[in-house]
Protein backbone atom coordinates (compact mmCIF):
# COMPACT_ATOMS: atom_id res chain seq x y z
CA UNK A 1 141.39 124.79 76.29
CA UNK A 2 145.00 124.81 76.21
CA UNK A 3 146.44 122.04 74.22
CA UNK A 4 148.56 120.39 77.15
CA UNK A 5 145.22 120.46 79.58
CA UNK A 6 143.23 117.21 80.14
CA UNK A 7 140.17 117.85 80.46
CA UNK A 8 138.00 116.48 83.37
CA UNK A 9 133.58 116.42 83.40
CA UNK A 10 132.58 117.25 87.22
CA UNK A 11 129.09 116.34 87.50
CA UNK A 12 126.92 117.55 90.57
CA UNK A 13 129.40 118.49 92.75
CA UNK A 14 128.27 121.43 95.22
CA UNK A 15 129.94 124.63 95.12
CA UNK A 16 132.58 124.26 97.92
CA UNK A 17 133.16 120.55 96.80
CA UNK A 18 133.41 122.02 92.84
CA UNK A 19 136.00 124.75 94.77
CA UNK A 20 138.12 122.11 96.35
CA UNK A 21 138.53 120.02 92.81
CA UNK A 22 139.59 122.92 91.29
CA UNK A 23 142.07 123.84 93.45
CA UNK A 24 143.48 120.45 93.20
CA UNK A 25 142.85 119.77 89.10
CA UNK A 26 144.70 123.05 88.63
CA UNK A 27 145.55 124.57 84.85
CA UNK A 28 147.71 124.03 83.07
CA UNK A 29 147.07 120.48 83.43
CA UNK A 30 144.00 120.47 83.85
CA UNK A 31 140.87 122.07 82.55
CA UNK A 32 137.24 121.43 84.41
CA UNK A 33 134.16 121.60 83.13
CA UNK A 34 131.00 121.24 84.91
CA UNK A 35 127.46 119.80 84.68
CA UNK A 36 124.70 119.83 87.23
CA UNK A 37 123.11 116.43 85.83
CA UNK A 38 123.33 113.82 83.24
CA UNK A 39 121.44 115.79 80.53
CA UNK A 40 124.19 118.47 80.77
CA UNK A 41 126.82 116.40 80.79
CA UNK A 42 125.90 114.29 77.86
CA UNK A 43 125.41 117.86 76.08
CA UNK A 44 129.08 118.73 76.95
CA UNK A 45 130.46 115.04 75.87
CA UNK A 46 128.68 115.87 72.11
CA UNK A 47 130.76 118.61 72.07
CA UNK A 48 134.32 117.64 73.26
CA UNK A 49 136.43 114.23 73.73
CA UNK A 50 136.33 114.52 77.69
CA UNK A 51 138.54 111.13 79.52
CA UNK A 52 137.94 112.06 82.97
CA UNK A 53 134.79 112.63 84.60
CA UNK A 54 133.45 113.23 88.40
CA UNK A 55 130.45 112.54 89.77
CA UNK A 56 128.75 113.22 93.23
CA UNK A 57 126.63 109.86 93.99
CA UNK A 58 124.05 111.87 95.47
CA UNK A 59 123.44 115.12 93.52
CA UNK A 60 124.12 114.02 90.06
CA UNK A 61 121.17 112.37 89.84
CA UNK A 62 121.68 108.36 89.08
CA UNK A 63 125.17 107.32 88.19
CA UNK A 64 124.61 104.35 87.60
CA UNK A 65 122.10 105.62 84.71
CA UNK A 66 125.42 108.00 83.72
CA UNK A 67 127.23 104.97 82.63
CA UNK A 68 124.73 102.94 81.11
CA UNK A 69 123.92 106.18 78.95
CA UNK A 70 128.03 106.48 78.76
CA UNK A 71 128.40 102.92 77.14
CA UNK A 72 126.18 103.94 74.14
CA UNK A 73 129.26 106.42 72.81
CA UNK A 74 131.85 106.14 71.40
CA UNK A 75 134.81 107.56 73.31
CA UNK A 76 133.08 108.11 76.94
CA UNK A 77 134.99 109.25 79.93
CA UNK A 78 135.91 107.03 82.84
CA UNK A 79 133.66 107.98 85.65
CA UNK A 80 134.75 108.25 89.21
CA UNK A 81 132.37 108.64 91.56
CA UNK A 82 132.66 110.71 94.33
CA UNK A 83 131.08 110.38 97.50
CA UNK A 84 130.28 111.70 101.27
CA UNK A 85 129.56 108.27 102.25
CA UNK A 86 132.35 105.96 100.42
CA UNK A 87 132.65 102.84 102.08
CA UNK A 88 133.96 99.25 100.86
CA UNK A 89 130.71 98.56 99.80
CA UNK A 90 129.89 101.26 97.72
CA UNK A 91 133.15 101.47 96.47
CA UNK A 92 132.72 97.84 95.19
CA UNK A 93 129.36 98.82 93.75
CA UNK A 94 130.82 101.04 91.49
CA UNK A 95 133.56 98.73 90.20
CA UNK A 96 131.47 96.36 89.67
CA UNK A 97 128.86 98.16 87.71
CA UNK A 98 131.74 99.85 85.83
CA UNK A 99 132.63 102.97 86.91
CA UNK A 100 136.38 103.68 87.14
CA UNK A 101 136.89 104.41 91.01
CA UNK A 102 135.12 105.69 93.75
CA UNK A 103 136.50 109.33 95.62
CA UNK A 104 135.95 110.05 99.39
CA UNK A 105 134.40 113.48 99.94
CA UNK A 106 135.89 116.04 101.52
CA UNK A 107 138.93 115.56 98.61
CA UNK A 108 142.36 114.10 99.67
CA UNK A 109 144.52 115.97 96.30
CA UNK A 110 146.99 113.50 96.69
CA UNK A 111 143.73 111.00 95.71
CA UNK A 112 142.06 112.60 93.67
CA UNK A 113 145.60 113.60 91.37
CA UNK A 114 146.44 109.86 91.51
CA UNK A 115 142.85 108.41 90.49
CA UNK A 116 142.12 111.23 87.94
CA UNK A 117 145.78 110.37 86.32
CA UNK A 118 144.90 106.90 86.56
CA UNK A 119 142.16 107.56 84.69
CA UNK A 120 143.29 109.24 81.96
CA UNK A 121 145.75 107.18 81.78
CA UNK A 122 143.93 104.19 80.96
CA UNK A 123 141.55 106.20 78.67
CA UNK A 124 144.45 106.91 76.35
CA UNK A 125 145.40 103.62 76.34
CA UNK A 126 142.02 101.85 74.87
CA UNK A 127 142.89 101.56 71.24
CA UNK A 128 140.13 103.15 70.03
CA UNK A 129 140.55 106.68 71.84
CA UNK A 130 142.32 109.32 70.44
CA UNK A 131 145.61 110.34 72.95
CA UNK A 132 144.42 112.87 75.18
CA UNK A 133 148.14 114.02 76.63
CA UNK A 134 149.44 110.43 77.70
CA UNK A 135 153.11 112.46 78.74
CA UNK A 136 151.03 114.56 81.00
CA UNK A 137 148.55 112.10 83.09
């Protein structure tokens, strides 16, 4: 990872929708990682501080069983959820079970740049999370 990247968990995303983050969360501000379900993801969070992570409401498996795993660790990312079918009622599902933000599917960059910085942002500023590149969010 290069030490000015932020690094960002996409979880379940298909290939083309995987494709399309990546050409928006571009190096060398960003670095992606990927996990096709929770039990891959949580492998990846053991290994690395991660603020920012994606998920696909569908294919990830149960989001809402991401976060409740999430709130167990110590530094866990922000999840935004990401969805084919986002409307005002899903979207205030996820705030209100605690998730970050909720992404429309296909990917607007301009979106998805100011909700993953958003993100990160706010990550960095919890007191109790090492500063994951605050200039750079």
């Amino acid at each position: 990872m290069d030490s000015r990247s932020i690094p960002v968990l996409v979880i379940g995303l298909s290939a083309p929708e995987s494709g399309e983050l990546r050409a928006i969360l571009r190096p060398p501000q960003w670095e992606i990682y990927e996990a096709a379900a929770g039990e891959e993801a949580a492998h990846l969070l053991d290994q690395r501080s991660i603020p920012v992570a994606i998920c696909d409401d569908q294919r990830a498996g149960d989001w809402q069983a991401l976060l409740c795993d999430w709130q167990r660790r110590l530094n866990p990312p922000h999840l935004i959820v990401s969805s084919r079918r986002a409307d005002e009622r899903l979207w205030a599902e996820v705030l209100n079970l605690g998730a970050y933000d909720l992404l429309a599917q296909p990917f607007d960059p301009n979106e998805v740049l100011r909700v993953a910085g958003a993100a990160c942002r706010a990550w960095n500023a919890q007191d109790c999370r090492p500063n994951v590149l605050k200039t750079h969010a």
